[in-house]
C-alpha atoms as a PDB file:
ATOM      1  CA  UNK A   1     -13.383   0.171  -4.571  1.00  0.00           C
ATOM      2  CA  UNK A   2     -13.852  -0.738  -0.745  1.00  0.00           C
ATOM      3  CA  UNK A   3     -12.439  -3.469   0.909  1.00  0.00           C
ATOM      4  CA  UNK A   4     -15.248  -5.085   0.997  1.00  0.00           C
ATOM      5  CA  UNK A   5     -16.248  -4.530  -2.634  1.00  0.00           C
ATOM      6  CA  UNK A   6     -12.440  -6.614  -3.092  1.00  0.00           C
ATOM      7  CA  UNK A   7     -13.474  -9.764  -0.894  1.00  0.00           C
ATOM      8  CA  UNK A   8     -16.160  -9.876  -3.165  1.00  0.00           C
ATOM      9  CA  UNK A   9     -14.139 -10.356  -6.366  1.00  0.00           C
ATOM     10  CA  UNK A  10     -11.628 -12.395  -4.714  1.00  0.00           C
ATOM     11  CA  UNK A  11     -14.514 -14.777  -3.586  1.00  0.00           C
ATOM     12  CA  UNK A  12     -15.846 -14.936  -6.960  1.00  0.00           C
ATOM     13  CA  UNK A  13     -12.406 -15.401  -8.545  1.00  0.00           C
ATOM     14  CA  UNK A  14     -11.383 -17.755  -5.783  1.00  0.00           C
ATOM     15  CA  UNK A  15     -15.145 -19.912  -5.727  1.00  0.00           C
ATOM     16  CA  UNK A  16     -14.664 -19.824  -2.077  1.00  0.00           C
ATOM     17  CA  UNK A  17     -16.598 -18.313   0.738  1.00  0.00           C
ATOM     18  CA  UNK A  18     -16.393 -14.670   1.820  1.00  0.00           C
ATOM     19  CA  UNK A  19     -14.816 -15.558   4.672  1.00  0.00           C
ATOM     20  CA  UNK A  20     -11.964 -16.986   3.319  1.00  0.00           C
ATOM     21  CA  UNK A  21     -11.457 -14.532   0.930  1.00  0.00           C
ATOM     22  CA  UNK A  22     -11.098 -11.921   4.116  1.00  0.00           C
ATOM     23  CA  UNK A  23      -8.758 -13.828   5.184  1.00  0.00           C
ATOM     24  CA  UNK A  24      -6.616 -14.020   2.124  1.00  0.00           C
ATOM     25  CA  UNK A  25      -7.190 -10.126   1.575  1.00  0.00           C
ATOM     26  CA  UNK A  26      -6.418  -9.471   5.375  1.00  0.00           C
ATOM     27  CA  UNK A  27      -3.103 -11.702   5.616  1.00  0.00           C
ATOM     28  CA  UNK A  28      -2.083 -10.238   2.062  1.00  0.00           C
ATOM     29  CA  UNK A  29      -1.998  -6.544   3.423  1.00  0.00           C
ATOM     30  CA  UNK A  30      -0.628  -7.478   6.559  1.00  0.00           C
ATOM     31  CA  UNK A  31       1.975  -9.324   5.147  1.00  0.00           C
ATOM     32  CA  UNK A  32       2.728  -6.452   2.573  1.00  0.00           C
ATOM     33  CA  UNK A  33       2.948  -3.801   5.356  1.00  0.00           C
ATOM     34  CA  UNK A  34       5.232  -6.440   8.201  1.00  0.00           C
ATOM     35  CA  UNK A  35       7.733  -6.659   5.269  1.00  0.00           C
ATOM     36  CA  UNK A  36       7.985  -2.957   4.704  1.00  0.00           C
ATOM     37  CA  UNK A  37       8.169  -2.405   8.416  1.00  0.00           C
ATOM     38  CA  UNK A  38      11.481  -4.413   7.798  1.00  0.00           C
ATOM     39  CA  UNK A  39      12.378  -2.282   5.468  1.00  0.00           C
ATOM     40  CA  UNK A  40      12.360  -4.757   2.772  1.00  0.00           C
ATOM     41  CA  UNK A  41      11.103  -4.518  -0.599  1.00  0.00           C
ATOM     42  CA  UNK A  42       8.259  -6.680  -1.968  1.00  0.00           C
ATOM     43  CA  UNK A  43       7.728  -6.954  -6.057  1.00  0.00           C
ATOM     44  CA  UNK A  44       4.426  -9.054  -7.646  1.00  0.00           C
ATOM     45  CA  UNK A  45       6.024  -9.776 -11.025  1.00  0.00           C
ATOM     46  CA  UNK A  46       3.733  -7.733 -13.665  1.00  0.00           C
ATOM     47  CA  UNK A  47       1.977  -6.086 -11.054  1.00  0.00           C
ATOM     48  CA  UNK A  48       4.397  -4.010  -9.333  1.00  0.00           C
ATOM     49  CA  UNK A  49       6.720  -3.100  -6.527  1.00  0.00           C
ATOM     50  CA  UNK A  50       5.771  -2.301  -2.568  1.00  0.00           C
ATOM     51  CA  UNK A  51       8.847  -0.561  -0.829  1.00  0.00           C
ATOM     52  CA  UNK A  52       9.977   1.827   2.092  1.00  0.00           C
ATOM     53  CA  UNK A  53      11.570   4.962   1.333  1.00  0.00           C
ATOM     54  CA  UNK A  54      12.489   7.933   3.376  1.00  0.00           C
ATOM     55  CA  UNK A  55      11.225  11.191   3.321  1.00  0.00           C
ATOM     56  CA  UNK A  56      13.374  14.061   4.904  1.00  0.00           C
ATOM     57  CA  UNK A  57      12.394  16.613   7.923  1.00  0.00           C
ATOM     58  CA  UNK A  58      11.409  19.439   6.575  1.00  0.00           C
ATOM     59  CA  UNK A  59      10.120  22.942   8.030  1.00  0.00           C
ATOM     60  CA  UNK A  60       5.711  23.156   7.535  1.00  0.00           C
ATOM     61  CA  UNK A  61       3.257  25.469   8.266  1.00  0.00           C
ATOM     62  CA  UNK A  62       0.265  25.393  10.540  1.00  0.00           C
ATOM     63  CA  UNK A  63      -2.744  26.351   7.948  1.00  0.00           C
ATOM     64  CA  UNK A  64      -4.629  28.034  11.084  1.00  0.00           C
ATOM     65  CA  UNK A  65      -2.214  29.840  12.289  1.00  0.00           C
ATOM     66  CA  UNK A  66       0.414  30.156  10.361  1.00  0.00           C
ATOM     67  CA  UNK A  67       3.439  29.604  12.644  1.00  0.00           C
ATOM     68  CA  UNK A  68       6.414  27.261  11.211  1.00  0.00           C
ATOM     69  CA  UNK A  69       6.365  23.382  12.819  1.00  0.00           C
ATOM     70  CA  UNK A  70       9.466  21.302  12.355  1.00  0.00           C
ATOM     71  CA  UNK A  71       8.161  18.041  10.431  1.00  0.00           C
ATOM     72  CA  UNK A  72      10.597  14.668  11.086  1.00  0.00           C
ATOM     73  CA  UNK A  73      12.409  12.842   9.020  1.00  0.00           C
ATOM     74  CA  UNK A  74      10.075   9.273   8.487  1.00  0.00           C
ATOM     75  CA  UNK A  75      10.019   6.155   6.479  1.00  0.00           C
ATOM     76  CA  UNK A  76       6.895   6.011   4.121  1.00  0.00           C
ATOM     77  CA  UNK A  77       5.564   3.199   1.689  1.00  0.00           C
ATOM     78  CA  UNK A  78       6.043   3.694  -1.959  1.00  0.00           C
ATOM     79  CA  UNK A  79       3.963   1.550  -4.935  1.00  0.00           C
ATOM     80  CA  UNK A  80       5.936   1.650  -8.792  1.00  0.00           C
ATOM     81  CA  UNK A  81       3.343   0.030 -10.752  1.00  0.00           C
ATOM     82  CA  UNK A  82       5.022  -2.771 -13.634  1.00  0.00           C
ATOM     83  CA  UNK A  83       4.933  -2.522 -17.030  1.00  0.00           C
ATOM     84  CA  UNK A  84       1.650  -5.282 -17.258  1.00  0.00           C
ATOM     85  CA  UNK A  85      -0.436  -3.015 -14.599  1.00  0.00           C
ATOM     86  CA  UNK A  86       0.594  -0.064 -16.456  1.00  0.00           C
ATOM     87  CA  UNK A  87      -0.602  -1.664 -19.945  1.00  0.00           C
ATOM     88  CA  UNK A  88      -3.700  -2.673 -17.918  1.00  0.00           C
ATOM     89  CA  UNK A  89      -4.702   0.597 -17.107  1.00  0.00           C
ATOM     90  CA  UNK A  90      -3.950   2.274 -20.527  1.00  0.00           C
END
């Protein structure tokens, strides 16, 4: 599903204009992703639970040539889905 494809539901869902429903999608995501910047953790009751976790340096490879590269130590966002989205799914 595109972005675009999800306005659409949430429009329909919502009985509002497309517009709008941008808006909600865009200031949802944002939202999500200035939280985890903050390194805080953000759980939708049923749904599931957004939150930063680190991932350590570790030594890589260059696939064209082959020669090691040191890869640094980052922060990354992580999605556990909850029980209801997993019973969704199933």
């Amino acid at each position: 599903m595109t972005k675009a494809e999800l306005v659409s539901y949430v429009a329909k869902d919502c009985k509002c204009s497309k517009a709008l429903a941008e808006k909600l999608v865009n200031a949802t995501t944002h939202n999500i992703a200035k939280c985890l910047r903050k390194n805080d953790k953000i759980t939708l009751t049923g749904f599931g639970t957004f939150y930063p976790a680190k991932r350590k340096g570790r030594i890589g490879r260059n696939p064209q040539t082959g020669a090691q590269i040191n890869i640094k130590a980052r922060r990354v966002p992580r999605f556990k889905a909850g029980k209801q989205l997993k019973d969704w799914v199933i």
